[in-house]
PDB file of N, CA and C in Angstrom:
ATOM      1  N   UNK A   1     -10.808 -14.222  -4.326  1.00  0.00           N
ATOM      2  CA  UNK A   1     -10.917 -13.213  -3.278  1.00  0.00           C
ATOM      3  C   UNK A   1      -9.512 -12.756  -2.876  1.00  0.00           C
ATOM      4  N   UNK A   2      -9.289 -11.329  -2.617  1.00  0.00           N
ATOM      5  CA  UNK A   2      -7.926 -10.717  -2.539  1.00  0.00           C
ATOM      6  C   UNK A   2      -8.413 -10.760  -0.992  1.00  0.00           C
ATOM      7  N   UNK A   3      -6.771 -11.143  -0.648  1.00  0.00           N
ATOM      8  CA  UNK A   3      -6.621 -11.235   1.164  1.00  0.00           C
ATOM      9  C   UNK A   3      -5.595  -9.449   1.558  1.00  0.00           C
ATOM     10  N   UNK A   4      -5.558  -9.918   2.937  1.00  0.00           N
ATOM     11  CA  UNK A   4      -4.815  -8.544   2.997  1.00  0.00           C
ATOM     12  C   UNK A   4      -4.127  -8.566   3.001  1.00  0.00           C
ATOM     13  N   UNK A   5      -2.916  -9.492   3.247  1.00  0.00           N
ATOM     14  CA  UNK A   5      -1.211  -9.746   3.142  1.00  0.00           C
ATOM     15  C   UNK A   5      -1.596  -9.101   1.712  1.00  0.00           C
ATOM     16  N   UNK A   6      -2.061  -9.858   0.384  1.00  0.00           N
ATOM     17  CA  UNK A   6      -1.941  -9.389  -0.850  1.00  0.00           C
ATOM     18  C   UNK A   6      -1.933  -8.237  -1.254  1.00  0.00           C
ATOM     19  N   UNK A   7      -3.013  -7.874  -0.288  1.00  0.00           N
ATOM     20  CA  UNK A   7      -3.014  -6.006  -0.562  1.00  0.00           C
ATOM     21  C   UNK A   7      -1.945  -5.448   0.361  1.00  0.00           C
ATOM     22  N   UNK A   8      -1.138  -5.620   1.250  1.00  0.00           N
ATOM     23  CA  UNK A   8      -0.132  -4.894   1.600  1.00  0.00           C
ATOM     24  C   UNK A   8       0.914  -5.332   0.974  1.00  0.00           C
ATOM     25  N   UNK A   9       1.219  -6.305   1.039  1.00  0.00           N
ATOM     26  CA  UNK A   9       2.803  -6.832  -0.577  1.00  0.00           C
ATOM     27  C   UNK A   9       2.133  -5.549  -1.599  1.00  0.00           C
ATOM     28  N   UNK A  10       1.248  -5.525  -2.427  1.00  0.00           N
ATOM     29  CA  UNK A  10       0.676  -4.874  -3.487  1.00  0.00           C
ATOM     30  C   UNK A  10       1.426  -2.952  -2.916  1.00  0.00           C
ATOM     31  N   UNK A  11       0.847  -2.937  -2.032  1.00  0.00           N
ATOM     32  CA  UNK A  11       1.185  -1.227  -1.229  1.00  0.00           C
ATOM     33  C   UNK A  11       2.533  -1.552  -1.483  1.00  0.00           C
ATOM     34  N   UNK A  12       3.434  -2.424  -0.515  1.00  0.00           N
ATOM     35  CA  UNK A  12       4.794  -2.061  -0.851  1.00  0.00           C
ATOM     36  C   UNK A  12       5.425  -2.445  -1.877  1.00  0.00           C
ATOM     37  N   UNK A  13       4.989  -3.039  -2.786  1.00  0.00           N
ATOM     38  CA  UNK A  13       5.806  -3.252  -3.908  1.00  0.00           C
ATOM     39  C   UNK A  13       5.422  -1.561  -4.574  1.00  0.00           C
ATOM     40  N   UNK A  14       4.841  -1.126  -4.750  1.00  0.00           N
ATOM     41  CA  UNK A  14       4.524  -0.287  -5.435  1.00  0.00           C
ATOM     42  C   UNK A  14       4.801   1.166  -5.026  1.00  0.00           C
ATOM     43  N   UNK A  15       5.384   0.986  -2.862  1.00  0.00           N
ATOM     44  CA  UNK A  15       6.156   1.983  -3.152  1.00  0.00           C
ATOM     45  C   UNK A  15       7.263   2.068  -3.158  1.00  0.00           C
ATOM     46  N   UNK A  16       8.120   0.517  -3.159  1.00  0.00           N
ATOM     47  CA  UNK A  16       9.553   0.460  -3.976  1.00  0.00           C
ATOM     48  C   UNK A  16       9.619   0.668  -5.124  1.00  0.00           C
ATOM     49  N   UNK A  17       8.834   0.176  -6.026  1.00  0.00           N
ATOM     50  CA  UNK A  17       8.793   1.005  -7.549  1.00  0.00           C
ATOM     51  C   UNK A  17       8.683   2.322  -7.324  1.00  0.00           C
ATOM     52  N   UNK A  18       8.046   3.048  -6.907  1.00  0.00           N
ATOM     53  CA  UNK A  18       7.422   4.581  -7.299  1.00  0.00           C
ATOM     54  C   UNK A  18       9.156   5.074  -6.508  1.00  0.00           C
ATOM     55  N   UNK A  19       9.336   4.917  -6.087  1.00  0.00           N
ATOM     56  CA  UNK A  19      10.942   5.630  -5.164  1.00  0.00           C
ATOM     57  C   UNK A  19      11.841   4.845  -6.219  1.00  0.00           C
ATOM     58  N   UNK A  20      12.280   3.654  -6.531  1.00  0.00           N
ATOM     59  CA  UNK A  20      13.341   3.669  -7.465  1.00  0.00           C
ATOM     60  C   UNK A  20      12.635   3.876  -9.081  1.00  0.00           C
ATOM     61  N   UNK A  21      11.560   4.436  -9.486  1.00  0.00           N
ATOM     62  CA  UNK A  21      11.414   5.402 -10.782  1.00  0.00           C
ATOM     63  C   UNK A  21      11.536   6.565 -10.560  1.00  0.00           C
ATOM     64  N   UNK A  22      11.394   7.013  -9.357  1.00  0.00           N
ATOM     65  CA  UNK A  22      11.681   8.729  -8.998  1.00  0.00           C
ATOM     66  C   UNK A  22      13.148   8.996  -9.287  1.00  0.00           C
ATOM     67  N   UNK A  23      13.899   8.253  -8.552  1.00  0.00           N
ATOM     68  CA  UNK A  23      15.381   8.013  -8.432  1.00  0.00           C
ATOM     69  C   UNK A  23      15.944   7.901  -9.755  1.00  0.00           C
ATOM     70  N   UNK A  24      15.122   7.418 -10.262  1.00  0.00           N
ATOM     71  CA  UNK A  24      15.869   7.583 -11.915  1.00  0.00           C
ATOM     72  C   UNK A  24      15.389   8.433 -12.800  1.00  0.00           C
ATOM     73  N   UNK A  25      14.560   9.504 -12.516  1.00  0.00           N
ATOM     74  CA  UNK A  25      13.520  10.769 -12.954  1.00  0.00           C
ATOM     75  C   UNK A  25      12.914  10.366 -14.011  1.00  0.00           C
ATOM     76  N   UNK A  26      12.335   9.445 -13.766  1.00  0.00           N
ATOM     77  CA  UNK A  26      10.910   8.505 -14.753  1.00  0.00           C
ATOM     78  C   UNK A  26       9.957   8.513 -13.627  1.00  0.00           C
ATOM     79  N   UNK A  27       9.299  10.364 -13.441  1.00  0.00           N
ATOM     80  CA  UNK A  27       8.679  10.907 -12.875  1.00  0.00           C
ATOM     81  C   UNK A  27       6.955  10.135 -13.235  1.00  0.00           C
ATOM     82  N   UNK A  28       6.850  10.624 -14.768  1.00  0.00           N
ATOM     83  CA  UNK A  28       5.107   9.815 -14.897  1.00  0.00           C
ATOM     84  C   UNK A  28       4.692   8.471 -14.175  1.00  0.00           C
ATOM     85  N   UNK A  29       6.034   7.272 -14.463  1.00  0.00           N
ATOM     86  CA  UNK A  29       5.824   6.036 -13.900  1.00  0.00           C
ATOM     87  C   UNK A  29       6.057   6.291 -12.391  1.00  0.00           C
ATOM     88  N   UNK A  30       6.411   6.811 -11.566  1.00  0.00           N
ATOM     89  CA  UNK A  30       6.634   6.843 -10.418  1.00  0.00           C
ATOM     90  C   UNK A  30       5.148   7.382  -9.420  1.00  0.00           C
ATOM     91  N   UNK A  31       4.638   8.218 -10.309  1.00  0.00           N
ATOM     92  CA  UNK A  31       3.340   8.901  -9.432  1.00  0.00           C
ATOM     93  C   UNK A  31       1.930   7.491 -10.477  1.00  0.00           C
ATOM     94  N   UNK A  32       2.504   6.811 -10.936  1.00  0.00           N
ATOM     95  CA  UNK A  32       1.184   5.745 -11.236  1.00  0.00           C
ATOM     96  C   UNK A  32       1.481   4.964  -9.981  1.00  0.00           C
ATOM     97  N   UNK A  33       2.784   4.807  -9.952  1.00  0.00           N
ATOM     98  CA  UNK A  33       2.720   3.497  -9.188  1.00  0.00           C
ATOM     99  C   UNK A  33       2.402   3.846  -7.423  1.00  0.00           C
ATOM    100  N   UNK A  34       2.686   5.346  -7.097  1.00  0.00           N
ATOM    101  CA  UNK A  34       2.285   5.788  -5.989  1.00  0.00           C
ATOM    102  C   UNK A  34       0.899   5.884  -6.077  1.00  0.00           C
ATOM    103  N   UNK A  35       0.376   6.235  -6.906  1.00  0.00           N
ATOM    104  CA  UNK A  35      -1.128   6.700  -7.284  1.00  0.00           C
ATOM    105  C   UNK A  35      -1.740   4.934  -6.705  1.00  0.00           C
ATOM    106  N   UNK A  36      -1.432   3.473  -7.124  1.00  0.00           N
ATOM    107  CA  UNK A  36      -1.695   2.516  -7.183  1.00  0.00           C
ATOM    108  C   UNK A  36      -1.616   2.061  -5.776  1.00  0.00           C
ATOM    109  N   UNK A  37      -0.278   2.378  -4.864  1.00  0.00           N
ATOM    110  CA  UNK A  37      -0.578   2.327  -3.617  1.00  0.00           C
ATOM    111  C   UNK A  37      -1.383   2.950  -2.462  1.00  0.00           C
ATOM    112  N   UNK A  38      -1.848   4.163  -3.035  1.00  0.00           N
ATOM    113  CA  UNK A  38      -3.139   4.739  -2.678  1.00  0.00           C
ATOM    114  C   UNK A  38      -4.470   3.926  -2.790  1.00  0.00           C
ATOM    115  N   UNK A  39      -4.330   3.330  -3.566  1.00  0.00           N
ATOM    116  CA  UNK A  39      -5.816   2.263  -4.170  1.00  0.00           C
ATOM    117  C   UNK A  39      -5.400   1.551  -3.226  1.00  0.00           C
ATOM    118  N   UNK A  40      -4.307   0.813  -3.619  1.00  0.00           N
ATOM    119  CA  UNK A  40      -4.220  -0.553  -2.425  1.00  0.00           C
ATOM    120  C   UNK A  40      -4.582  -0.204  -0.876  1.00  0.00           C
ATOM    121  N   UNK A  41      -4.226   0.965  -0.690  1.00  0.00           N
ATOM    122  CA  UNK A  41      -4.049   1.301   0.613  1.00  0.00           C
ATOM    123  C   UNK A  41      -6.324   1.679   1.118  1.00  0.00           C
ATOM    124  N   UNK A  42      -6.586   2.285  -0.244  1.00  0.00           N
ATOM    125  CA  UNK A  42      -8.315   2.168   0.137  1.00  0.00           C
ATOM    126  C   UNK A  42      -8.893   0.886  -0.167  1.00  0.00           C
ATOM    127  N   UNK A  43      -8.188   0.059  -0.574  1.00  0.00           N
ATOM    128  CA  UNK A  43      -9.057  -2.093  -1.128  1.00  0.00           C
ATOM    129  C   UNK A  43      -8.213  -2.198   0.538  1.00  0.00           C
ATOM    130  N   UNK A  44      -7.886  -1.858   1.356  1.00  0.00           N
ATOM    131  CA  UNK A  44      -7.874  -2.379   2.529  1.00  0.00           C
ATOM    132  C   UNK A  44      -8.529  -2.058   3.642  1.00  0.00           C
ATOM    133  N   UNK A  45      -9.158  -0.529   3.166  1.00  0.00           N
ATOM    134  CA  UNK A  45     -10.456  -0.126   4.180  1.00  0.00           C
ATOM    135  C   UNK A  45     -11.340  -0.802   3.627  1.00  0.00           C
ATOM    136  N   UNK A  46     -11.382  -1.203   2.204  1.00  0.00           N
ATOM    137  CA  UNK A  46     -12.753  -1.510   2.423  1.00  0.00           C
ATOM    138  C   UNK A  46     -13.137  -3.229   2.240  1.00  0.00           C
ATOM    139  N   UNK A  47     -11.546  -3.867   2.627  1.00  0.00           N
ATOM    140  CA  UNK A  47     -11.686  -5.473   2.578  1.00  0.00           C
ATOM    141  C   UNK A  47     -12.386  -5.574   4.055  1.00  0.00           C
ATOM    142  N   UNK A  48     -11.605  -4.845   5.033  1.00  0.00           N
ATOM    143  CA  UNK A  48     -11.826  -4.505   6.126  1.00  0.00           C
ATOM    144  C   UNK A  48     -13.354  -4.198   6.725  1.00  0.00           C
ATOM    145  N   UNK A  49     -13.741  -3.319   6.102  1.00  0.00           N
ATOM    146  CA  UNK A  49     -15.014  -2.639   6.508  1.00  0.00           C
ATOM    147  C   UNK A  49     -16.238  -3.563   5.715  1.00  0.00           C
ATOM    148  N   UNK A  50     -15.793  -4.362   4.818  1.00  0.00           N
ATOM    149  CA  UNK A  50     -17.081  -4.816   3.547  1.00  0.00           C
ATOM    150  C   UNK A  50     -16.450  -6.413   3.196  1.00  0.00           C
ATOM    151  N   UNK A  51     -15.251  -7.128   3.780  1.00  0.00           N
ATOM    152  CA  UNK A  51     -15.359  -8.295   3.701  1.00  0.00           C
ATOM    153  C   UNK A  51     -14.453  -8.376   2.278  1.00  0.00           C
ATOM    154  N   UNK A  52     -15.104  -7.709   1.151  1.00  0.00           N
ATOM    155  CA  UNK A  52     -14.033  -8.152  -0.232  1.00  0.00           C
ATOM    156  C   UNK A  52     -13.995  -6.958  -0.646  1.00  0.00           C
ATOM    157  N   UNK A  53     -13.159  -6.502  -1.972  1.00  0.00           N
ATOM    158  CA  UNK A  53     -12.716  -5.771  -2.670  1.00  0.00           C
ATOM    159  C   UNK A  53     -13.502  -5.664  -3.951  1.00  0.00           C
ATOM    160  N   UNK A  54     -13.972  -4.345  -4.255  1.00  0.00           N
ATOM    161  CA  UNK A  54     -14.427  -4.483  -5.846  1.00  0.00           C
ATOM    162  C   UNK A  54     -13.267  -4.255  -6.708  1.00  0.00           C
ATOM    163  N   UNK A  55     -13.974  -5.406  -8.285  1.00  0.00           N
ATOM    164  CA  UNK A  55     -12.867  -5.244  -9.285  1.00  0.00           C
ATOM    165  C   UNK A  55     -13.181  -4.392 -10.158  1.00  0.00           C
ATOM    166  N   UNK A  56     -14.173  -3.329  -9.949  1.00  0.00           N
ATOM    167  CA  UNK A  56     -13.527  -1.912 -10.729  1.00  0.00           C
ATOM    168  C   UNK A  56     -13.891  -0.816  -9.912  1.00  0.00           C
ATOM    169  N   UNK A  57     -13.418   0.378 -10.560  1.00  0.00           N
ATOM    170  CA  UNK A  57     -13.124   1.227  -9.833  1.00  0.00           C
ATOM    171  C   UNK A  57     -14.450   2.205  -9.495  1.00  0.00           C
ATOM    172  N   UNK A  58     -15.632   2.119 -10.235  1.00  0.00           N
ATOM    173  CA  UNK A  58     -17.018   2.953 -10.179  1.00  0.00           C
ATOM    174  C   UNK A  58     -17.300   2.195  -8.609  1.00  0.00           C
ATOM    175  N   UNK A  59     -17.658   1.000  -8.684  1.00  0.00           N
ATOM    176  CA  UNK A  59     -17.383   0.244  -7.163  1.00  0.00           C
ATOM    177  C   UNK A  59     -16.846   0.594  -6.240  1.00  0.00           C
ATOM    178  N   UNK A  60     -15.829   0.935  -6.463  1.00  0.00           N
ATOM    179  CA  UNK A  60     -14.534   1.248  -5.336  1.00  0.00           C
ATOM    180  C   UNK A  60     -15.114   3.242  -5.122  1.00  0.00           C
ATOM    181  N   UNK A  61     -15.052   3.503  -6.010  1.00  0.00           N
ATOM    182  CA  UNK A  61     -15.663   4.781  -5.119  1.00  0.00           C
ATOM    183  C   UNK A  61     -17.450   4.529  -4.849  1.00  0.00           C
ATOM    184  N   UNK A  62     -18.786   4.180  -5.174  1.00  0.00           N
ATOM    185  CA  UNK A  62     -19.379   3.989  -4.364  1.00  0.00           C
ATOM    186  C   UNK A  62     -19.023   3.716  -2.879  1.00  0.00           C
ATOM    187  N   UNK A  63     -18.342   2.382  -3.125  1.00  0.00           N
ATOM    188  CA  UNK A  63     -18.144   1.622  -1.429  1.00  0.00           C
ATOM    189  C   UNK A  63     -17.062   2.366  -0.460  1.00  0.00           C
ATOM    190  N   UNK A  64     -16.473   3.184  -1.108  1.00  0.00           N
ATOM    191  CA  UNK A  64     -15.318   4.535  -0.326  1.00  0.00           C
ATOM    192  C   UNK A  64     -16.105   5.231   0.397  1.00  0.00           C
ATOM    193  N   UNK A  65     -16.909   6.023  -0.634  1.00  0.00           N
ATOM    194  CA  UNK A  65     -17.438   7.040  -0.578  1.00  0.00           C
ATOM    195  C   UNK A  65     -18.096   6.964   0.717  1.00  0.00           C
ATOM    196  N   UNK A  66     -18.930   5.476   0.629  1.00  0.00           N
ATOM    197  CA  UNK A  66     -19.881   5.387   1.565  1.00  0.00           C
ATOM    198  C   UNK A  66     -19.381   5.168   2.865  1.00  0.00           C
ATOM    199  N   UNK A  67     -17.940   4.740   3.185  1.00  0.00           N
ATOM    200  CA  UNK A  67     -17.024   4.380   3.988  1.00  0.00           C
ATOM    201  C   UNK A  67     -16.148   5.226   4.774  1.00  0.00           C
ATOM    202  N   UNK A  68     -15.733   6.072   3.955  1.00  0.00           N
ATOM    203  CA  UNK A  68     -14.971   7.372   4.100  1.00  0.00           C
ATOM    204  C   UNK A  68     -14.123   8.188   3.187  1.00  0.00           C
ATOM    205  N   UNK A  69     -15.557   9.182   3.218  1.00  0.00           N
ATOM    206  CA  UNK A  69     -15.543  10.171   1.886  1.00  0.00           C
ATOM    207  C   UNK A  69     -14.588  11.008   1.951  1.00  0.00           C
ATOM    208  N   UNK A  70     -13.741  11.217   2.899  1.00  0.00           N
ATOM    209  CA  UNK A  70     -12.689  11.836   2.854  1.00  0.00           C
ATOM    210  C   UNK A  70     -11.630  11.457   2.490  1.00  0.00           C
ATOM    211  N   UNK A  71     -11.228  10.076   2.312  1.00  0.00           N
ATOM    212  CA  UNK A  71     -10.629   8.968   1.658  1.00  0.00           C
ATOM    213  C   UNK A  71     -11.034   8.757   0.340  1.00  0.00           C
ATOM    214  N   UNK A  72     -12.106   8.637  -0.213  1.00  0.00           N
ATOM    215  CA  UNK A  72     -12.308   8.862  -1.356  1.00  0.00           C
ATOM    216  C   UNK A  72     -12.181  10.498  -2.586  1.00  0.00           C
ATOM    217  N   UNK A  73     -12.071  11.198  -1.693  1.00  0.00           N
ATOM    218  CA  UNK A  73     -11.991  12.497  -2.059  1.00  0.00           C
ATOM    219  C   UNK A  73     -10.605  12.616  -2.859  1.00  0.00           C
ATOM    220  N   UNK A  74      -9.721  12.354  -1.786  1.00  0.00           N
ATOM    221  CA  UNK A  74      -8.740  12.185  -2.067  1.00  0.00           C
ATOM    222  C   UNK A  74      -8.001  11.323  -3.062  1.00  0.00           C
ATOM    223  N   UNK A  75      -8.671  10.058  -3.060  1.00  0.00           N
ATOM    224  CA  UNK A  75      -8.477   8.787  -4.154  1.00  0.00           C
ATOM    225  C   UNK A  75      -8.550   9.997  -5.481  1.00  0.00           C
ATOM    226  N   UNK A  76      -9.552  10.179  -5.348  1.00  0.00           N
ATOM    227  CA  UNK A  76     -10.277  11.062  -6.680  1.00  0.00           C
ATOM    228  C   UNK A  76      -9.926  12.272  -7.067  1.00  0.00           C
ATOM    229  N   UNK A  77      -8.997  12.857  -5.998  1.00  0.00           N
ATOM    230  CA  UNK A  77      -8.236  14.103  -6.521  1.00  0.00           C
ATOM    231  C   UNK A  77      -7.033  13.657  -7.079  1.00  0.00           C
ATOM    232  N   UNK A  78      -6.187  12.253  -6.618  1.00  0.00           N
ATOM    233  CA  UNK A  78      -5.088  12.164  -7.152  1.00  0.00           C
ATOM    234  C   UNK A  78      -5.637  11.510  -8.692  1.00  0.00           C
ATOM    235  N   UNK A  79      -6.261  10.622  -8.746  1.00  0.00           N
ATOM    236  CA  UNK A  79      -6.862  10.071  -9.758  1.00  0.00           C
ATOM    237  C   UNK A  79      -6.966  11.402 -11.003  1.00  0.00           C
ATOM    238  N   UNK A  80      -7.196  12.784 -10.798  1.00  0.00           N
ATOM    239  CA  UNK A  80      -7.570  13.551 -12.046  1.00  0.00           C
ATOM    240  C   UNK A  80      -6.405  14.009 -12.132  1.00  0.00           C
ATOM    241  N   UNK A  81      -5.262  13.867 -11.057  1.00  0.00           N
ATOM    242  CA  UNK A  81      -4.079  14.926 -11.597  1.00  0.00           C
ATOM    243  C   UNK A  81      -3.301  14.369 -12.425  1.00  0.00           C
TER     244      UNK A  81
END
C-alpha cells in the first residue's frame, strides 16, 4: 500500500527532475516527468478520498473521474499531448 509521504517525495522528485531536464533542453523527458507529477498529485486525491491507490491507469481514471472529473479531464488532456 502507497502512503502519502510516498506520493508527495514521488510529486517532488519529479518536479526536480522535470526543471533540471528543462534546464538542459531535454524538453520530451522533462514534460514525462511533469506529466508523472500530475498523476502523483491525482493518487493523492484519490488515496485520500478512496483509502488506496490503483495500480493502473484505466482504474485511476474510473476512480478520478468519479471523484473529480475535472481533475481527470485534465489528467487526460495532458496524457494525449
Amino acid at each position: 500500500m502507497v502512503d502519502k509521504n510516498s506520493l508527495i517525495t514521488n510529486f517532488k522528485e519529479c518536479i526536480a527532475g522535470g526543471l533540471s531536464e528543462e534546464s538542459q533542453k531535454r524538453y520530451r523527458n522533462a514534460v514525462e516527468l511533469y506529466y508523472k507529477s500530475v498523476v502523483a498529485l491525482c493518487d493523492i486525491i484519490i488515496l485520500e478520498q478512496e483509502g488506496d491507490v490503483p495500480d493502473y491507469h484505466k482504474k485511476r481514471d474510473e476512480i478520478l473521474g468519479r471523484l473529480n472529473g475535472q481533475v481527470n479531464q485534465i489528467r487526460v488532456g495532458l496524457h494525449t499531448i
